[in-house]
PDB file of N, CA and C in Angstrom:
ATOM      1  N   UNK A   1     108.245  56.184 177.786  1.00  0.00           N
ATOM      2  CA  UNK A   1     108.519  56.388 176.386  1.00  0.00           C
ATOM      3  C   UNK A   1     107.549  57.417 175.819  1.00  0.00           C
ATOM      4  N   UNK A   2     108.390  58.208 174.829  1.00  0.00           N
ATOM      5  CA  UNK A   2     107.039  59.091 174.135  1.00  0.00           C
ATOM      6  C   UNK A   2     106.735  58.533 173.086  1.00  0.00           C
ATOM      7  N   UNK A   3     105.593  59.119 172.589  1.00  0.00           N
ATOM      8  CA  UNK A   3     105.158  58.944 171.281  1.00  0.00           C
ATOM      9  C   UNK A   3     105.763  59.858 170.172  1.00  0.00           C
ATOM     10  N   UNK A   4     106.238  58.984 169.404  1.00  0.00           N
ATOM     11  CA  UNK A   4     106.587  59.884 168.114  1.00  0.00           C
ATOM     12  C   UNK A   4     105.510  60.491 167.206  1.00  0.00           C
ATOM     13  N   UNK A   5     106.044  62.030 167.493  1.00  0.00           N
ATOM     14  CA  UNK A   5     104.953  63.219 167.196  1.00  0.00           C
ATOM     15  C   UNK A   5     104.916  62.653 165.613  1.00  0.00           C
ATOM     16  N   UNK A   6     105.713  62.142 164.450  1.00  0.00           N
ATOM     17  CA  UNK A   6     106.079  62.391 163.390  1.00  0.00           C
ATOM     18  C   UNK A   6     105.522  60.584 163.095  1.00  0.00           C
ATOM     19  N   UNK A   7     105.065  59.820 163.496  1.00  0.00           N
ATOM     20  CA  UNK A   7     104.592  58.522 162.941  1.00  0.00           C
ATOM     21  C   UNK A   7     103.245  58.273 162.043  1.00  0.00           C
ATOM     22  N   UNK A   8     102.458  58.738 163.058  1.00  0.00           N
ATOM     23  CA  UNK A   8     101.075  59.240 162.565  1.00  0.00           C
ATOM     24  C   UNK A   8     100.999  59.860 160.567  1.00  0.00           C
ATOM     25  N   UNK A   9     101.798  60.458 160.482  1.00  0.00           N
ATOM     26  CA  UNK A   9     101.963  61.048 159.188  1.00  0.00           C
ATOM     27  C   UNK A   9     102.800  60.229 158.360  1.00  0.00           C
ATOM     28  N   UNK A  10     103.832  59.310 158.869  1.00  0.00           N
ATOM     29  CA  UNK A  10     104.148  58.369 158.043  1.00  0.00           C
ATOM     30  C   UNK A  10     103.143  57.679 157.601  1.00  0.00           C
ATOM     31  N   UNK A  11     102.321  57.242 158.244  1.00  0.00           N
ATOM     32  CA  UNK A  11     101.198  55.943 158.504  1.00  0.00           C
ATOM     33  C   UNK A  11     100.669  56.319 157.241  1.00  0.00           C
ATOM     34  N   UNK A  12      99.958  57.727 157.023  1.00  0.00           N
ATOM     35  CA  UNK A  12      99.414  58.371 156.296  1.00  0.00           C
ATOM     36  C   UNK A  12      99.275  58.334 154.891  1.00  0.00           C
ATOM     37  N   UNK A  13     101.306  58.755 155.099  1.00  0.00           N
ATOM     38  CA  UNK A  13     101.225  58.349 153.523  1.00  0.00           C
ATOM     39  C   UNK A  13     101.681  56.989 152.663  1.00  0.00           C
ATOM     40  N   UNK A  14     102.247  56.362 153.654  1.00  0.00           N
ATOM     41  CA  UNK A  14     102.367  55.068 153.202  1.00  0.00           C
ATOM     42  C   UNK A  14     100.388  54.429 152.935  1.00  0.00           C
ATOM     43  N   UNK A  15     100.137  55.079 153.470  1.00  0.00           N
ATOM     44  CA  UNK A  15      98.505  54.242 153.285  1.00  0.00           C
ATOM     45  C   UNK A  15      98.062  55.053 152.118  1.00  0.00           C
ATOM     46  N   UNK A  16      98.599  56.433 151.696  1.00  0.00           N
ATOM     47  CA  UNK A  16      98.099  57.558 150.722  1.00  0.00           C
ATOM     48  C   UNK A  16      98.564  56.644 149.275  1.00  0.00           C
ATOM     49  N   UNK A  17     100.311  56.617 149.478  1.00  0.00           N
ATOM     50  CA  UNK A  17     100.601  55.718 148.585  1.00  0.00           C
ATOM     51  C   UNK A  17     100.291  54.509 147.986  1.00  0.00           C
ATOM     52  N   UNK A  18      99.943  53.763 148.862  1.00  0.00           N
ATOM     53  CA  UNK A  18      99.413  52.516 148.527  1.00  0.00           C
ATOM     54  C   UNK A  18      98.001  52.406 148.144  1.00  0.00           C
ATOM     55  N   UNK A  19      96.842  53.558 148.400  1.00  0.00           N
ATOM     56  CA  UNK A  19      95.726  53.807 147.429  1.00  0.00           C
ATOM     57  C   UNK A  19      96.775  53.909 146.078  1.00  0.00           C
ATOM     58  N   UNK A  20      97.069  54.576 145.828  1.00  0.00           N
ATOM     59  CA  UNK A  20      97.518  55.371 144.406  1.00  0.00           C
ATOM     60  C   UNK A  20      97.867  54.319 143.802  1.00  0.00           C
ATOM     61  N   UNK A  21      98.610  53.363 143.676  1.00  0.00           N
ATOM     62  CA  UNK A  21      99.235  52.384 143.406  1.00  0.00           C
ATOM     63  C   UNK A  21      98.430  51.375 142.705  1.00  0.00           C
ATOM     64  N   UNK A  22      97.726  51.026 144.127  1.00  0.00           N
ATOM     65  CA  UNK A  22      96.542  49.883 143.389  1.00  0.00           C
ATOM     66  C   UNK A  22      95.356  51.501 142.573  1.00  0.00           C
ATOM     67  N   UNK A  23      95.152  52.167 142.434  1.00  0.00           N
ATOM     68  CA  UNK A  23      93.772  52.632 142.167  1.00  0.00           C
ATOM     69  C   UNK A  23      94.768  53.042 140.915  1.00  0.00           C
ATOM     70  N   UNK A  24      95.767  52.838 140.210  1.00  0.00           N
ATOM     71  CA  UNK A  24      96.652  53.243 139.381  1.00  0.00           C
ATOM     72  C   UNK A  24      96.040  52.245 138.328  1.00  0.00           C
ATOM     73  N   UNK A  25      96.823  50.446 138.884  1.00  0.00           N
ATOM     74  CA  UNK A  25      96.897  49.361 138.656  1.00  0.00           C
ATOM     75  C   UNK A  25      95.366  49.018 137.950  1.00  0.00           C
ATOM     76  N   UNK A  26      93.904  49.567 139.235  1.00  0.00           N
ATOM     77  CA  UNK A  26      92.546  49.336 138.484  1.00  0.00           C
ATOM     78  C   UNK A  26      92.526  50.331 137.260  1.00  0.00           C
ATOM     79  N   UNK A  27      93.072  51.384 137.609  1.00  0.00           N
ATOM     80  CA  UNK A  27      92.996  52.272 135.867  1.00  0.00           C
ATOM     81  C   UNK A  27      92.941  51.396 135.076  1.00  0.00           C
ATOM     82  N   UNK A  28      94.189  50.993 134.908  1.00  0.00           N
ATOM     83  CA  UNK A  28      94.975  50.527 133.644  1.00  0.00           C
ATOM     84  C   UNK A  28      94.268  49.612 133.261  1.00  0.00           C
ATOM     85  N   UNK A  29      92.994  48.421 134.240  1.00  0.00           N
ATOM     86  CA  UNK A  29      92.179  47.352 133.933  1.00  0.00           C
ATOM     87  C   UNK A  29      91.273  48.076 133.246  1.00  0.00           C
ATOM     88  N   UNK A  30      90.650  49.090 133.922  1.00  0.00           N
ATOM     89  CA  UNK A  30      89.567  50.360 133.013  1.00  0.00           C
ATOM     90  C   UNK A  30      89.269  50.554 131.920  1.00  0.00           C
ATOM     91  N   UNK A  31      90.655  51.168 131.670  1.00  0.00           N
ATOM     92  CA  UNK A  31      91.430  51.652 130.274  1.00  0.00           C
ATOM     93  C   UNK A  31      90.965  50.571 128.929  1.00  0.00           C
ATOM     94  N   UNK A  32      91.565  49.135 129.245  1.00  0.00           N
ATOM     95  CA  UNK A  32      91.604  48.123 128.453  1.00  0.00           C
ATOM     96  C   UNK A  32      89.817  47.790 128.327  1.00  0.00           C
ATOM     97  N   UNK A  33      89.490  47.830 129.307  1.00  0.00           N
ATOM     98  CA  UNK A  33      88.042  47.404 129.400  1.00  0.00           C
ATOM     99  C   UNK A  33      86.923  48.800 128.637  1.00  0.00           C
ATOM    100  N   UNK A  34      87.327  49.546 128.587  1.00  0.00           N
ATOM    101  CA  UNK A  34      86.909  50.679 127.785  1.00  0.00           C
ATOM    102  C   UNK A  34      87.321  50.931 126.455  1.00  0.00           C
ATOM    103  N   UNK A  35      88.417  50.409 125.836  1.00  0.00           N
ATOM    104  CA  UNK A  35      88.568  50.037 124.611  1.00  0.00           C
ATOM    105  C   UNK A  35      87.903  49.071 123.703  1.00  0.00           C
ATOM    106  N   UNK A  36      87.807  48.012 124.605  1.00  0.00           N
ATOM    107  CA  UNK A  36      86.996  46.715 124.166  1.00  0.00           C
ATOM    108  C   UNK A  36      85.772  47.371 124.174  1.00  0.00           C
ATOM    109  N   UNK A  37      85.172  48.242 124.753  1.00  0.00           N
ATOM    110  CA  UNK A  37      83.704  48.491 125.075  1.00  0.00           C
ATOM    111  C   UNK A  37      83.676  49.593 123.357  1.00  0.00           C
ATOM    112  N   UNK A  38      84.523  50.274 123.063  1.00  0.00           N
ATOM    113  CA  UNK A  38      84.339  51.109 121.927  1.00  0.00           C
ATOM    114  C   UNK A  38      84.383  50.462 120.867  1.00  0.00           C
ATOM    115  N   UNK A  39      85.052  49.442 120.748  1.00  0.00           N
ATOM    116  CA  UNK A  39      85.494  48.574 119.750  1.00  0.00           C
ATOM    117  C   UNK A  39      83.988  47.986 119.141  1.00  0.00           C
ATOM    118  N   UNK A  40      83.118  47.663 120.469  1.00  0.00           N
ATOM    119  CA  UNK A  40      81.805  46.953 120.335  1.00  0.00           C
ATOM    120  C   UNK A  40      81.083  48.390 119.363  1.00  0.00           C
ATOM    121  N   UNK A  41      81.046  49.048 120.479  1.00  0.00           N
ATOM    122  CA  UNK A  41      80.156  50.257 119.441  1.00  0.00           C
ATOM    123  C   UNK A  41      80.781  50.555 118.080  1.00  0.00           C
ATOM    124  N   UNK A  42      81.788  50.736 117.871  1.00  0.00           N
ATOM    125  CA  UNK A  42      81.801  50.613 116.325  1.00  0.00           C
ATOM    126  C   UNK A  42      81.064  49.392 115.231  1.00  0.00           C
ATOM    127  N   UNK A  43      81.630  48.905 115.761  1.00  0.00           N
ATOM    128  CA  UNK A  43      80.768  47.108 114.703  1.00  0.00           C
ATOM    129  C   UNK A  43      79.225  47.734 115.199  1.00  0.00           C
ATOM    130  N   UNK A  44      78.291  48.195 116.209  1.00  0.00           N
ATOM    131  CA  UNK A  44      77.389  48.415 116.089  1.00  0.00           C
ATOM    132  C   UNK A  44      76.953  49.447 115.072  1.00  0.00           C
ATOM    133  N   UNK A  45      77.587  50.747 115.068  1.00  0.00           N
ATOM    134  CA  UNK A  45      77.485  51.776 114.290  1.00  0.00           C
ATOM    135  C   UNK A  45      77.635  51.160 112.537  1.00  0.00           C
ATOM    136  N   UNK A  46      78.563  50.010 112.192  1.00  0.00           N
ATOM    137  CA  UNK A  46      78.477  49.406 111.112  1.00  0.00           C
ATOM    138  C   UNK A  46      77.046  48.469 110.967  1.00  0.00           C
ATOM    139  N   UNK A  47      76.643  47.969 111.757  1.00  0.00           N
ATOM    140  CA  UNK A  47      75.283  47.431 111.929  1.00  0.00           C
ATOM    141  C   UNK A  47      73.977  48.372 111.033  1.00  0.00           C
ATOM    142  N   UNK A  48      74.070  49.485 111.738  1.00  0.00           N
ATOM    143  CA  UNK A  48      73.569  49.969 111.802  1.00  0.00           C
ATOM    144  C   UNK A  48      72.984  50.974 110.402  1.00  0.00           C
ATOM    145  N   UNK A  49      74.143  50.598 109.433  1.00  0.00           N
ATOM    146  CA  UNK A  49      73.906  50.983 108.599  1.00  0.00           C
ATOM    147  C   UNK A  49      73.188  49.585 107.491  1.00  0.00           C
ATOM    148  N   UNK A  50      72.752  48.708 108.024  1.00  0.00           N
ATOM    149  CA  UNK A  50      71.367  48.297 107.644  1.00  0.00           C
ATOM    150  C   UNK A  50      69.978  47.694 108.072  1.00  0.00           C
ATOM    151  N   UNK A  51      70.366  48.816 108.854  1.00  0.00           N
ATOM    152  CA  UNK A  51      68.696  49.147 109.097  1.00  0.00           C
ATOM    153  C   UNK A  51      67.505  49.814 108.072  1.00  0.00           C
ATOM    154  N   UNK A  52      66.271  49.697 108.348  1.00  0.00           N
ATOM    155  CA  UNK A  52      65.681  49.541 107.842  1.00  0.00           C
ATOM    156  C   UNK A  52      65.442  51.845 107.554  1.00  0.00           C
ATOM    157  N   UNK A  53      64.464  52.349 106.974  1.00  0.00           N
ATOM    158  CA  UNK A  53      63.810  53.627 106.879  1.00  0.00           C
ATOM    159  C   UNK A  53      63.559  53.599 108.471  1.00  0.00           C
ATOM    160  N   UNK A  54      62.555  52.485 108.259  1.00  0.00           N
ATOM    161  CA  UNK A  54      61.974  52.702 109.596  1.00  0.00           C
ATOM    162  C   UNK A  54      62.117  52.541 110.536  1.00  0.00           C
ATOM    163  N   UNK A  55      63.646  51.671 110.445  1.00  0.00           N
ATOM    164  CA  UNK A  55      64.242  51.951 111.920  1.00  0.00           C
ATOM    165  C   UNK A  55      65.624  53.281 112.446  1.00  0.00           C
ATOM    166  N   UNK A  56      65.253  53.659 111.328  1.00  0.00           N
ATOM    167  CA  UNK A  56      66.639  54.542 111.259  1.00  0.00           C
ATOM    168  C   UNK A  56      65.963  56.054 111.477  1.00  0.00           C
ATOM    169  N   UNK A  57      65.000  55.920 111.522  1.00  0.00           N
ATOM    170  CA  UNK A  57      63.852  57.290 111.635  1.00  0.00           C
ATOM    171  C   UNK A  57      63.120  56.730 113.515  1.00  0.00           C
ATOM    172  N   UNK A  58      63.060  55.914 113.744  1.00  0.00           N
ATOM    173  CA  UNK A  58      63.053  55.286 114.987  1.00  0.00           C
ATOM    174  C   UNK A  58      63.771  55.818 116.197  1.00  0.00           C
ATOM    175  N   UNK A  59      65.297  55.817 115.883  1.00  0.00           N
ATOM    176  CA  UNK A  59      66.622  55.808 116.452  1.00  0.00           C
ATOM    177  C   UNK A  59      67.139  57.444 116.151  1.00  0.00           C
ATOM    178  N   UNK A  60      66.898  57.641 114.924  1.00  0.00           N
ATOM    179  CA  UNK A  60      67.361  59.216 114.736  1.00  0.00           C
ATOM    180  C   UNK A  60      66.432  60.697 114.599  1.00  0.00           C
ATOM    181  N   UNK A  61      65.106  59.785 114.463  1.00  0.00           N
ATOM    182  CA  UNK A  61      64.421  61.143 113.645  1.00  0.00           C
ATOM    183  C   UNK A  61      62.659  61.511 114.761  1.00  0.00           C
ATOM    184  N   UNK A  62      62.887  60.253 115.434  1.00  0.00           N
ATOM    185  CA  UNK A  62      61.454  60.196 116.161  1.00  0.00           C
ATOM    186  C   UNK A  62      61.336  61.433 116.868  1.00  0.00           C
ATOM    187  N   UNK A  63      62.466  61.406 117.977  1.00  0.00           N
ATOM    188  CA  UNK A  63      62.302  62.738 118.469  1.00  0.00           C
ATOM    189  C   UNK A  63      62.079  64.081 118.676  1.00  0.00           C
ATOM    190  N   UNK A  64      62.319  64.410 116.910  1.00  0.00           N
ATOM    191  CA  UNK A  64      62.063  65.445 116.981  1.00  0.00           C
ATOM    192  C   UNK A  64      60.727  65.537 116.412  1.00  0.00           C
ATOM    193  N   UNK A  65      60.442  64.830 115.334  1.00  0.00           N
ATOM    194  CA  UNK A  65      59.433  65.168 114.458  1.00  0.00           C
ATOM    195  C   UNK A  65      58.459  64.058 114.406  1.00  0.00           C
ATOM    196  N   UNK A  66      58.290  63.435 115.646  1.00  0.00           N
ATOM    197  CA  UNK A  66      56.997  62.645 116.460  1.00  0.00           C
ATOM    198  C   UNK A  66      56.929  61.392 115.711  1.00  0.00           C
ATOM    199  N   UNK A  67      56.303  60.418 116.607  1.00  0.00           N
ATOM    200  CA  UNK A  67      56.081  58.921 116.545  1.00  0.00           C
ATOM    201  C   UNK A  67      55.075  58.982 115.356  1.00  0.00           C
ATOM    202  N   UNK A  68      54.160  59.651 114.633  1.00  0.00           N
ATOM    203  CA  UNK A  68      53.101  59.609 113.653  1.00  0.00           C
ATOM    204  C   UNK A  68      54.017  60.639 112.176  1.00  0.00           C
ATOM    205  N   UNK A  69      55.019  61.203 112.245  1.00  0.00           N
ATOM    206  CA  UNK A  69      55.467  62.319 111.525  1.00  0.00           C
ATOM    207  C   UNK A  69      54.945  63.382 111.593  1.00  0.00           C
ATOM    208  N   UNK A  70      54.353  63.759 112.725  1.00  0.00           N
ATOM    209  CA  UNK A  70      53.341  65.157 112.755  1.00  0.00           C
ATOM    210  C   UNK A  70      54.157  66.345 113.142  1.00  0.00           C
ATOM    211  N   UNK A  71      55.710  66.180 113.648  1.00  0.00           N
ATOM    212  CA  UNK A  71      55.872  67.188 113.772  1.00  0.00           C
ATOM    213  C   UNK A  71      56.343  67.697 115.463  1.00  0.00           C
ATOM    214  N   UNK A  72      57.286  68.648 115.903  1.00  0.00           N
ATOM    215  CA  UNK A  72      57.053  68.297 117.336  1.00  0.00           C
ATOM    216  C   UNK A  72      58.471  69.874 116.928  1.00  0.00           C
ATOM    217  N   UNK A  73      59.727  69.360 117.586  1.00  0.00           N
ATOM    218  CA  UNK A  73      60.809  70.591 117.163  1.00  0.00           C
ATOM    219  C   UNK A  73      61.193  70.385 115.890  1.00  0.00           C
ATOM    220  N   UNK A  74      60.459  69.691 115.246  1.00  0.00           N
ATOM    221  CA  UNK A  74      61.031  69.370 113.831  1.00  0.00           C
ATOM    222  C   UNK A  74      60.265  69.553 113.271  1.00  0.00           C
ATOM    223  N   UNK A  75      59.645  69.925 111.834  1.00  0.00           N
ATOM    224  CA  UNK A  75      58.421  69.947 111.335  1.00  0.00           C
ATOM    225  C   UNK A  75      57.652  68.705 110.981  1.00  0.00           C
ATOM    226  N   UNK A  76      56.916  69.189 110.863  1.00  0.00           N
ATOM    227  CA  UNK A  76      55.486  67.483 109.987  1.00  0.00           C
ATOM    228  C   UNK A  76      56.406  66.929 109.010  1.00  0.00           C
ATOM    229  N   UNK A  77      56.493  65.565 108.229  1.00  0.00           N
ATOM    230  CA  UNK A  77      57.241  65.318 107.284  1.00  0.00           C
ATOM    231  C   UNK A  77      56.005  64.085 106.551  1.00  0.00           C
ATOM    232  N   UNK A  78      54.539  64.634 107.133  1.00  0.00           N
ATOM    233  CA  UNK A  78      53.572  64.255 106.238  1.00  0.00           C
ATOM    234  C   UNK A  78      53.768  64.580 104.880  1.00  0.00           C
ATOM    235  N   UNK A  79      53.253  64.391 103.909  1.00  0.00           N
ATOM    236  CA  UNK A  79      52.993  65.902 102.701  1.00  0.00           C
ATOM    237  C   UNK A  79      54.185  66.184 102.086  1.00  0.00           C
ATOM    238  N   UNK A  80      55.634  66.109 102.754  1.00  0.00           N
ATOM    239  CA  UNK A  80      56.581  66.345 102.252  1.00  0.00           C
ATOM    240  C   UNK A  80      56.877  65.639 100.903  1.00  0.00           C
ATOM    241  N   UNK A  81      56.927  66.115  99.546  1.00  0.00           N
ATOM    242  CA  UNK A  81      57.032  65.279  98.373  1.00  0.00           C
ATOM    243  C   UNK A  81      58.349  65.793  97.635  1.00  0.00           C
ATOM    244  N   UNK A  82      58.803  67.132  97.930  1.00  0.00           N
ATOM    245  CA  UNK A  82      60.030  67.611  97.499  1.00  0.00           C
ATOM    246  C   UNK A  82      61.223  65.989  97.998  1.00  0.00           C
ATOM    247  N   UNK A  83      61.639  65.703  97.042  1.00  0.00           N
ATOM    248  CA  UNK A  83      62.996  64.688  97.525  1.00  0.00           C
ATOM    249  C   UNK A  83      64.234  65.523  97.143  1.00  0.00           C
ATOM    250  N   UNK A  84      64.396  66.600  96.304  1.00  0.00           N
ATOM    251  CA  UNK A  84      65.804  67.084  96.522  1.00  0.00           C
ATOM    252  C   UNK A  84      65.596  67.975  97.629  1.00  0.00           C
ATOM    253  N   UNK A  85      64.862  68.510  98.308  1.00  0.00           N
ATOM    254  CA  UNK A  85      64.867  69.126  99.888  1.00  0.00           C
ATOM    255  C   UNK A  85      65.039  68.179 100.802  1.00  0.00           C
ATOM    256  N   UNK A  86      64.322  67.435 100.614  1.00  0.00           N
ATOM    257  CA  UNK A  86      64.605  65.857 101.921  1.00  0.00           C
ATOM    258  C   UNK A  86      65.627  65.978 102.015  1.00  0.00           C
ATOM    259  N   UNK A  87      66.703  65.200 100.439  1.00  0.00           N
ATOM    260  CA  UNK A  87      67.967  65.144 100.481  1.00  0.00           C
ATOM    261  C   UNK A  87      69.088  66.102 100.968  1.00  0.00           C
ATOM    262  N   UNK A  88      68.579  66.808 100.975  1.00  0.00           N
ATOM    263  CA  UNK A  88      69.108  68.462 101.065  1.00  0.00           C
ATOM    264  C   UNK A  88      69.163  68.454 102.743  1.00  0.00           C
ATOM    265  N   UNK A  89      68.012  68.505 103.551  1.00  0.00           N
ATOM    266  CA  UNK A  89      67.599  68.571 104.716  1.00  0.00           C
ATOM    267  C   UNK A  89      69.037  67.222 105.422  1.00  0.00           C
ATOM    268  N   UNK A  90      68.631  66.087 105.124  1.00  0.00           N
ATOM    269  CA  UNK A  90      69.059  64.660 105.719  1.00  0.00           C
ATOM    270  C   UNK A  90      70.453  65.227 105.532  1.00  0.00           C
ATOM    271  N   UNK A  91      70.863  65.590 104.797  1.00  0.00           N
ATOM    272  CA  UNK A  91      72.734  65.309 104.085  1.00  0.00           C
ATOM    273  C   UNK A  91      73.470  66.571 105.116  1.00  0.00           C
ATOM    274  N   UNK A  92      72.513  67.477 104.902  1.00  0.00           N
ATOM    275  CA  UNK A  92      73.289  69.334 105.418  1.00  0.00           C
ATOM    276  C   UNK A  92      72.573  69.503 106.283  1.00  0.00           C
ATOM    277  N   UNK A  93      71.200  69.258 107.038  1.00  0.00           N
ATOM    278  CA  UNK A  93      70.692  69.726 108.235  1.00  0.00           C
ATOM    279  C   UNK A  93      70.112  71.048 107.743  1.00  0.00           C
ATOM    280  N   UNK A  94      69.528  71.639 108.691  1.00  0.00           N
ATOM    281  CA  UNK A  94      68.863  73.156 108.474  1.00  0.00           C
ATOM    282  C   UNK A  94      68.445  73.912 109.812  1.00  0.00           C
ATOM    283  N   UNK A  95      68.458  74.663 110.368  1.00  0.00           N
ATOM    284  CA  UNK A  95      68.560  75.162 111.269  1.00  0.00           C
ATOM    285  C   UNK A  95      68.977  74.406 112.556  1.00  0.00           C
ATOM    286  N   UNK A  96      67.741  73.933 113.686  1.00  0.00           N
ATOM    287  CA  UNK A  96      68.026  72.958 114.875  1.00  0.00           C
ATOM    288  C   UNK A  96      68.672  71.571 114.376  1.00  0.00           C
ATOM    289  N   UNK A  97      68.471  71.246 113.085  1.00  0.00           N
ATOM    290  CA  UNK A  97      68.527  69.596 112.753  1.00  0.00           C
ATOM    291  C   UNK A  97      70.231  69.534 112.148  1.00  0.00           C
ATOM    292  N   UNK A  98      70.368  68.775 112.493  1.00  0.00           N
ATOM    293  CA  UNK A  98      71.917  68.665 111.930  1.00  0.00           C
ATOM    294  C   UNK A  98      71.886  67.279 110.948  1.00  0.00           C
ATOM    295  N   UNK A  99      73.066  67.528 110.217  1.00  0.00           N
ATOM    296  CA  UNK A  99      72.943  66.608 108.977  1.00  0.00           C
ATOM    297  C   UNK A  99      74.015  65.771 109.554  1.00  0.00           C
ATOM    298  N   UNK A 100      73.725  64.597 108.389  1.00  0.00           N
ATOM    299  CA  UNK A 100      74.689  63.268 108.728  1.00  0.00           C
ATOM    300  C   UNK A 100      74.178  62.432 109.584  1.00  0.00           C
ATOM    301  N   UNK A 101      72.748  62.642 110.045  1.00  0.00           N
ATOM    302  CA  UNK A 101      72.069  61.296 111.384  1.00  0.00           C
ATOM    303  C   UNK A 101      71.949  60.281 110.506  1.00  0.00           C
ATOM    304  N   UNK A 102      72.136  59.957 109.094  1.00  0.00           N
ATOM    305  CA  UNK A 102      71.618  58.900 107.871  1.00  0.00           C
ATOM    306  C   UNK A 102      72.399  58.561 107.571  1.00  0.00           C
ATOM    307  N   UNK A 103      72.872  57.218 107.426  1.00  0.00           N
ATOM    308  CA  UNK A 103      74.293  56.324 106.770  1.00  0.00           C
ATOM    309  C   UNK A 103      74.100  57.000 105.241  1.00  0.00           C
ATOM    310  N   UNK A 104      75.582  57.360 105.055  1.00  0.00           N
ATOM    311  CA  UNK A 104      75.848  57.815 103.100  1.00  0.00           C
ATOM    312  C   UNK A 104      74.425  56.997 102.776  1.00  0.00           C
ATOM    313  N   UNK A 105      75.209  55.593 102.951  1.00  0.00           N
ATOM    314  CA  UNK A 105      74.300  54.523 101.902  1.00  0.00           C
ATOM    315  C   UNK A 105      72.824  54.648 101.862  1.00  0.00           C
ATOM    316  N   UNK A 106      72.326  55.052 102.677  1.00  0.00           N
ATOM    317  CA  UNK A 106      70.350  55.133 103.346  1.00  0.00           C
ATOM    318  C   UNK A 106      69.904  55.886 102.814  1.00  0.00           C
ATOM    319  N   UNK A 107      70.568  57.289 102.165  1.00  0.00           N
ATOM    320  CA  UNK A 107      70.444  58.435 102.456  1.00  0.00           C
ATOM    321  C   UNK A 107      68.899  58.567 101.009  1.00  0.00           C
ATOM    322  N   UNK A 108      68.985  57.777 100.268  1.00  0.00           N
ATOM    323  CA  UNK A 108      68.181  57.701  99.313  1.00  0.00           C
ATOM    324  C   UNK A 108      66.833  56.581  99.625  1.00  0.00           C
ATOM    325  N   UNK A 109      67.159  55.486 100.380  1.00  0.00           N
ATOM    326  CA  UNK A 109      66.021  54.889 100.925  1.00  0.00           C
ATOM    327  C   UNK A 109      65.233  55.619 101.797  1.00  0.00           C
ATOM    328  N   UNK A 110      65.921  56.520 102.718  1.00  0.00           N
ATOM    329  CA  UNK A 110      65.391  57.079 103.504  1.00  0.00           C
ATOM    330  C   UNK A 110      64.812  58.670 102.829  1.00  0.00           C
ATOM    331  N   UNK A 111      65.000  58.859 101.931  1.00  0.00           N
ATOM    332  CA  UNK A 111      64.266  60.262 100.942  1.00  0.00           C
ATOM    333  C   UNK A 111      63.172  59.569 100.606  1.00  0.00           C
ATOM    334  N   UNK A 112      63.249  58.139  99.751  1.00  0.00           N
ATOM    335  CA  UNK A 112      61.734  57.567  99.223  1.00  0.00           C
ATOM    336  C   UNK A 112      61.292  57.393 100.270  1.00  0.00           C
ATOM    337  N   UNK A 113      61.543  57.006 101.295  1.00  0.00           N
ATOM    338  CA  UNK A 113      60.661  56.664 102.800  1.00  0.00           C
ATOM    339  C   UNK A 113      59.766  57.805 102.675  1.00  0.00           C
ATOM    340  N   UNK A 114      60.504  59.137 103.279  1.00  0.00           N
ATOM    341  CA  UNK A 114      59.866  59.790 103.262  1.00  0.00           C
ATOM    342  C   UNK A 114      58.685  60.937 102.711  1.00  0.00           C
ATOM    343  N   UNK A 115      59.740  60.800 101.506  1.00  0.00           N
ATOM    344  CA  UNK A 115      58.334  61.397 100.151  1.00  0.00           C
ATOM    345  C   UNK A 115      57.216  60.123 100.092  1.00  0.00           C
ATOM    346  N   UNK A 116      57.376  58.891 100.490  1.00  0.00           N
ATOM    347  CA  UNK A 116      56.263  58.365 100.352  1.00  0.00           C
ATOM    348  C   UNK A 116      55.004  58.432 101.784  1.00  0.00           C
ATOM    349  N   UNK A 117      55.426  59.314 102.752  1.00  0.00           N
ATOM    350  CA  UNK A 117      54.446  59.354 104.255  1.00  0.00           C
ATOM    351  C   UNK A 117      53.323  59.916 103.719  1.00  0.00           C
ATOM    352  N   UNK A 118      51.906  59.629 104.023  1.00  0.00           N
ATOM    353  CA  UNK A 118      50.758  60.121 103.514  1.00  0.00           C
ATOM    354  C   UNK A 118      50.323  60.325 105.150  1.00  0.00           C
TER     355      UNK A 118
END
């Protein structure tokens, strides 16, 4: 008996197919499980809008402009006493810094925060 030159490649794709199928099937578990996972981060992002000055400068603002306010790619925000520039800065951003890292609602706790850093 010979071997059928042409089996080998059936084998193939019946085994090609049957990845696809199930790795289809885990998508679709994925999918659902990645919705639920966004769903969480939103209610966090609502959280989040009451936090404290100082945790919201923690989470958004440390990085650039250092754990003491001294300054780093962002400037010092020691000394800073202007509050319609704060506001100005926080709301619209200014060069590297982009605006909107501050819940609407903060946006004034977080100006006295900062006109008050000595």
């Amino acid at each position: 008996m010979k071997n059928n030159a042409v089996m080998p490649y059936i084998v193939i794709m019946v085994l090609g197919l049957t990845l696809v199928f199930f790795l289809s099937i885990k998508g679709i578990g994925d999918a659902d499980k990645m919705a639920k996972e966004k769903e969480g981060n939103e209610k966090t992002e609502e959280t989040a809008s009451n936090d404290k000055p100082e945790d919201i400068y923690k989470n958004q603002c440390l990085s650039c402009h250092g754990g003491n306010y001294e300054g780093g790619a962002g400037p010092k925000l020691v000394g800073v006493k202007d509050k319609e520039l704060i506001k100005d800065r926080i709301v619209n951003g200014k060069g590297i810094m982009p605006g909107g890292l501050v819940p609407e609602d903060k946006v004034d706790e977080m100006v006295e925060f900062i006109a008050g850093l000595e």
